[in-house]
PDB file of N, CA and C in Angstrom:
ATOM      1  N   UNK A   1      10.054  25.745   2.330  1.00  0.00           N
ATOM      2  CA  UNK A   1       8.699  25.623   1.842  1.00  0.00           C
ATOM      3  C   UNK A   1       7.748  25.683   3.025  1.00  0.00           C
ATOM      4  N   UNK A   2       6.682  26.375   2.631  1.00  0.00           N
ATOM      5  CA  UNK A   2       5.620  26.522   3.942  1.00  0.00           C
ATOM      6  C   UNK A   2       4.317  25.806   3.766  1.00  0.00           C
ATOM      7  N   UNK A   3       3.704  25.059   4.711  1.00  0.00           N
ATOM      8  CA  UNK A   3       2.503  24.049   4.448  1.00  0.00           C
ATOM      9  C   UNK A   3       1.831  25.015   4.714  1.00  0.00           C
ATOM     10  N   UNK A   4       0.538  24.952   3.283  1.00  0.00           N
ATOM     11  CA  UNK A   4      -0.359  25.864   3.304  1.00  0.00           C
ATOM     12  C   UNK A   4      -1.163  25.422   4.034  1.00  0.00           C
ATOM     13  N   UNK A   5      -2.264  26.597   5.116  1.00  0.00           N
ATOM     14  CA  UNK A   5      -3.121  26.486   6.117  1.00  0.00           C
ATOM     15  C   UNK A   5      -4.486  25.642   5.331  1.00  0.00           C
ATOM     16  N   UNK A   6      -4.968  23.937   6.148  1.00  0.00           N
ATOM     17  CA  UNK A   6      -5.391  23.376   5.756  1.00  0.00           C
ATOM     18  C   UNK A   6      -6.951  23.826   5.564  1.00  0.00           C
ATOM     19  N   UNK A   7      -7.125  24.929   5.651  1.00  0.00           N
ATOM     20  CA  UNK A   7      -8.649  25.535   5.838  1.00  0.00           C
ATOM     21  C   UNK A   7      -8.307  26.246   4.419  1.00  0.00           C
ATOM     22  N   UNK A   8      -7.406  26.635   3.243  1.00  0.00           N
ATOM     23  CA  UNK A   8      -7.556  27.323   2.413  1.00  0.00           C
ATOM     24  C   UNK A   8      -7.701  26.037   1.294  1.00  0.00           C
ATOM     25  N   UNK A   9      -7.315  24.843   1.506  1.00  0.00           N
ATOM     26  CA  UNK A   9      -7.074  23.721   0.687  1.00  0.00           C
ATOM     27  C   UNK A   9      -7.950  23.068   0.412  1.00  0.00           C
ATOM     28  N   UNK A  10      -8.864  22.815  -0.820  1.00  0.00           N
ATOM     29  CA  UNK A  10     -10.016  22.504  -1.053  1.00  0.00           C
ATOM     30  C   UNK A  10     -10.009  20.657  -1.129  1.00  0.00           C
ATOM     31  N   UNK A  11     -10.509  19.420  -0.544  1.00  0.00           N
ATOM     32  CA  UNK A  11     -10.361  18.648  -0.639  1.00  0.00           C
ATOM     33  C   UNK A  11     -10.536  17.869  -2.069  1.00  0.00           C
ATOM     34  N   UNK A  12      -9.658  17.382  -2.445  1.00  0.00           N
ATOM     35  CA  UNK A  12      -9.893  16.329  -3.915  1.00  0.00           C
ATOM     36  C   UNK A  12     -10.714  15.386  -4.040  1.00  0.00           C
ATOM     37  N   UNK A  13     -11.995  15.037  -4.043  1.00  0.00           N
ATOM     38  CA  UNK A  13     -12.482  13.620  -4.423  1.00  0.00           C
ATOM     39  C   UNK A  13     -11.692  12.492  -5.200  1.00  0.00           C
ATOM     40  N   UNK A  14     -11.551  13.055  -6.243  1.00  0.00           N
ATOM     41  CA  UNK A  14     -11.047  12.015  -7.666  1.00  0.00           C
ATOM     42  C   UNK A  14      -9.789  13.285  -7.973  1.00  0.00           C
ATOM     43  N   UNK A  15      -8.386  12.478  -7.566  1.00  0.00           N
ATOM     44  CA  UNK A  15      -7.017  13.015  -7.538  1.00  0.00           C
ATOM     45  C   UNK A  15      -6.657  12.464  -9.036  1.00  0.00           C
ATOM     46  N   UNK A  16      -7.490  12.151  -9.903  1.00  0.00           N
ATOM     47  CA  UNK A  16      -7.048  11.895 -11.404  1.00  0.00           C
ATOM     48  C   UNK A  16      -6.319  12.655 -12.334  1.00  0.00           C
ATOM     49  N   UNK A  17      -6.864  14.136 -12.079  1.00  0.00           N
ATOM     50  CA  UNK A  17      -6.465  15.244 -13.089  1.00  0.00           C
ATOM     51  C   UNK A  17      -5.432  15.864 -12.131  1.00  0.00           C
ATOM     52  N   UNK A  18      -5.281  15.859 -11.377  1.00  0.00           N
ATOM     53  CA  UNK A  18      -4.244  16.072 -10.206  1.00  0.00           C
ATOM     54  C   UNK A  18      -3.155  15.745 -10.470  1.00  0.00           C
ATOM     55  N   UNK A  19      -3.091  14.276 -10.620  1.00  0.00           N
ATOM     56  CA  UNK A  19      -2.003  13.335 -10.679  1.00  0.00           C
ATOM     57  C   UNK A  19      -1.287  13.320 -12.133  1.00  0.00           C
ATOM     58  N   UNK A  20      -2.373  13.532 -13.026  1.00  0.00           N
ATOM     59  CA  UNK A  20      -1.936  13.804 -14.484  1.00  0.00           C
ATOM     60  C   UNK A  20      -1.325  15.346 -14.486  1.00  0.00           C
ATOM     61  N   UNK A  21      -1.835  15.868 -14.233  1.00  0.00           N
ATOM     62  CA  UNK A  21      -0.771  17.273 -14.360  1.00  0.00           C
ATOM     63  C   UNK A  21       0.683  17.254 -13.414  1.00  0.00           C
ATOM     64  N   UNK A  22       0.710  16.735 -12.362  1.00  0.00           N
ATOM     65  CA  UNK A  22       1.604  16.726 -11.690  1.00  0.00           C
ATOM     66  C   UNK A  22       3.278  15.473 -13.035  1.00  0.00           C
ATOM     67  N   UNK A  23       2.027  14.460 -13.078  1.00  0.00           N
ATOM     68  CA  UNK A  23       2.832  13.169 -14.208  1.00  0.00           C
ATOM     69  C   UNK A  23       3.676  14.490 -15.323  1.00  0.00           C
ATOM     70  N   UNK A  24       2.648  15.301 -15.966  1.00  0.00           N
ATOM     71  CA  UNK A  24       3.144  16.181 -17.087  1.00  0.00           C
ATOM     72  C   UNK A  24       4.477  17.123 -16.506  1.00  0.00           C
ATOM     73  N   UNK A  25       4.645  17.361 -15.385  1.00  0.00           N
ATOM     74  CA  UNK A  25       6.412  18.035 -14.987  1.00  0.00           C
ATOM     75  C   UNK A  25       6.941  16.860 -14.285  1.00  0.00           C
ATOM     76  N   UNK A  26       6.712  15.428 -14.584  1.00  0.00           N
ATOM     77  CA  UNK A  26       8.005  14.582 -14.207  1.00  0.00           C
ATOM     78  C   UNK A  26       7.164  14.538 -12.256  1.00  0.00           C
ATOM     79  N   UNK A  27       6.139  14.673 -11.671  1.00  0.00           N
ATOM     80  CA  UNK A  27       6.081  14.562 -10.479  1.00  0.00           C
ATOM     81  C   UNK A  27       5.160  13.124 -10.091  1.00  0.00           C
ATOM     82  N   UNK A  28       5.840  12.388  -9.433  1.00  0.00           N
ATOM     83  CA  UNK A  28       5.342  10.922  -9.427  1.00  0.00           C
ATOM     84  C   UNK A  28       4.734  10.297  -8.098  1.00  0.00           C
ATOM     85  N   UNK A  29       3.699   9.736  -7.505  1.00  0.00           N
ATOM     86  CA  UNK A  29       3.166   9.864  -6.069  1.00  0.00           C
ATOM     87  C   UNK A  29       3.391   8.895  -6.021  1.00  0.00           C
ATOM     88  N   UNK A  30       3.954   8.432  -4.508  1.00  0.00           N
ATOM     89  CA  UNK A  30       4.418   7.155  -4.058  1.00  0.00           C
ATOM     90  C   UNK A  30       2.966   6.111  -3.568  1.00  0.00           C
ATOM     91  N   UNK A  31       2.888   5.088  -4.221  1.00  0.00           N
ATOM     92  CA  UNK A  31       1.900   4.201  -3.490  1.00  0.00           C
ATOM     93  C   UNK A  31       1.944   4.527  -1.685  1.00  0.00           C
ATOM     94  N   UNK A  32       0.926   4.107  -0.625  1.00  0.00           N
ATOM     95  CA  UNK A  32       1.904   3.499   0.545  1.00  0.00           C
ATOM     96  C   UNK A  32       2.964   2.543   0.667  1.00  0.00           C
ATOM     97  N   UNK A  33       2.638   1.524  -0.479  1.00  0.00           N
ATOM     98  CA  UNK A  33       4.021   0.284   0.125  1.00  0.00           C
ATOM     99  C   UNK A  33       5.199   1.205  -0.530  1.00  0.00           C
ATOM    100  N   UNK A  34       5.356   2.420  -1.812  1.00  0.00           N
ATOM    101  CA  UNK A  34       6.445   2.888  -2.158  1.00  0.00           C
ATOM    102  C   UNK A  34       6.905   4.109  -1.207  1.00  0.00           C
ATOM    103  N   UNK A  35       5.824   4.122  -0.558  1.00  0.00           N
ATOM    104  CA  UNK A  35       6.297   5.530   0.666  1.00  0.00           C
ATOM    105  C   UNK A  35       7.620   4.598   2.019  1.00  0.00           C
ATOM    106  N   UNK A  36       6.070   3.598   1.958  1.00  0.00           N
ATOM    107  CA  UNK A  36       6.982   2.690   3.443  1.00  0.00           C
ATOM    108  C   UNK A  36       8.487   2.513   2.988  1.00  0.00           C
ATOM    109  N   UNK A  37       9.376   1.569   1.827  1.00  0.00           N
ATOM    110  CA  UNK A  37       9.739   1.932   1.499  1.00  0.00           C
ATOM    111  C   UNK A  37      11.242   2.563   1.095  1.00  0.00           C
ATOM    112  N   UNK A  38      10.589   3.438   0.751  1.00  0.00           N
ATOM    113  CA  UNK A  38      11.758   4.792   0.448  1.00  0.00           C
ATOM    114  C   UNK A  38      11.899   6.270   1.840  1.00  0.00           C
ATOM    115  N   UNK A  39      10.785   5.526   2.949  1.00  0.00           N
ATOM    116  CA  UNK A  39      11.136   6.504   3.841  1.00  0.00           C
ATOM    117  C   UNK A  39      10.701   5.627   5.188  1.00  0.00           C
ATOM    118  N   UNK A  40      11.753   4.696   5.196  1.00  0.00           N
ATOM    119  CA  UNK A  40      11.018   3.692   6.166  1.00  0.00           C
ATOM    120  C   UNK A  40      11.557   4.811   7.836  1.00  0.00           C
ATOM    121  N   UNK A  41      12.137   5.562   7.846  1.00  0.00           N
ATOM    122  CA  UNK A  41      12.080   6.483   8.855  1.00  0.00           C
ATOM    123  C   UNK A  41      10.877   7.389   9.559  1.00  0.00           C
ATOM    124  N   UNK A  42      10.028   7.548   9.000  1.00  0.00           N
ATOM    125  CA  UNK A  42       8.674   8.003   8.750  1.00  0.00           C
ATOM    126  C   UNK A  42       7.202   7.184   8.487  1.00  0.00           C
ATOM    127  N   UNK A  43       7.403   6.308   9.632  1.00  0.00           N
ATOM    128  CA  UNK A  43       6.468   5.354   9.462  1.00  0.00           C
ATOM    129  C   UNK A  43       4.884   5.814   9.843  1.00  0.00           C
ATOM    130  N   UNK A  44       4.078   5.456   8.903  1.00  0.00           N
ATOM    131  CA  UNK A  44       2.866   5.957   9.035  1.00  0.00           C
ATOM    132  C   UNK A  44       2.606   6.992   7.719  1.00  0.00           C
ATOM    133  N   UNK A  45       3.636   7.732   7.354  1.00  0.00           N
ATOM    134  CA  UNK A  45       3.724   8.828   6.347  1.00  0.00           C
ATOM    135  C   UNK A  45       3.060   8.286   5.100  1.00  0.00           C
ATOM    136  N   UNK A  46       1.745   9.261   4.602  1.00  0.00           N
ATOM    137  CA  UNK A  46       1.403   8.430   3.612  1.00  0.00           C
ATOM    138  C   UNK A  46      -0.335   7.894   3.755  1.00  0.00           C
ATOM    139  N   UNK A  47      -0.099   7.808   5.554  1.00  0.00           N
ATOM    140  CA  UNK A  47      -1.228   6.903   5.656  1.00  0.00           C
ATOM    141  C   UNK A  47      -2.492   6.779   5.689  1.00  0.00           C
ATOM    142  N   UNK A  48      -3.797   6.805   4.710  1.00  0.00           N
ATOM    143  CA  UNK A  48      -5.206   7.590   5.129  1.00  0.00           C
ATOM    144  C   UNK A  48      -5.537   6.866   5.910  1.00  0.00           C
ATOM    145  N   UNK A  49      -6.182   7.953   7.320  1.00  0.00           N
ATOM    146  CA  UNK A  49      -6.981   7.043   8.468  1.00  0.00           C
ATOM    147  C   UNK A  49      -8.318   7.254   8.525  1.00  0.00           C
ATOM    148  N   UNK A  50      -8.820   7.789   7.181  1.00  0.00           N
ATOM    149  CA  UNK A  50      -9.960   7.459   7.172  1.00  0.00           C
ATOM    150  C   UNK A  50     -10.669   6.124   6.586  1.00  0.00           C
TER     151      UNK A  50
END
């Protein structure tokens, strides 16, 4: 899989309808404490620094 170039990726305000379509094929987003976790190898992953 290739990470698309972050200049073509339009930023989300409100990830609501996002998250619901993703919910509708079974795709589920990890809180941070469910990222920390299930990938405690990858610390920080997850993390907004804004």
């Amino acid at each position: 899989m290739n990470v698309p170039d972050p200049s073509t990726i339009a930023p989300i305000e409100d990830p609501t309808e996002t998250i619901k379509a993703g919910a509708s094929w079974g795709i589920r987003f990890l809180s941070p404490e469910e990222t920390k976790k299930a990938l405690p190898e990858y610390p920080g992953f997850g993390v907004r620094l804004s």
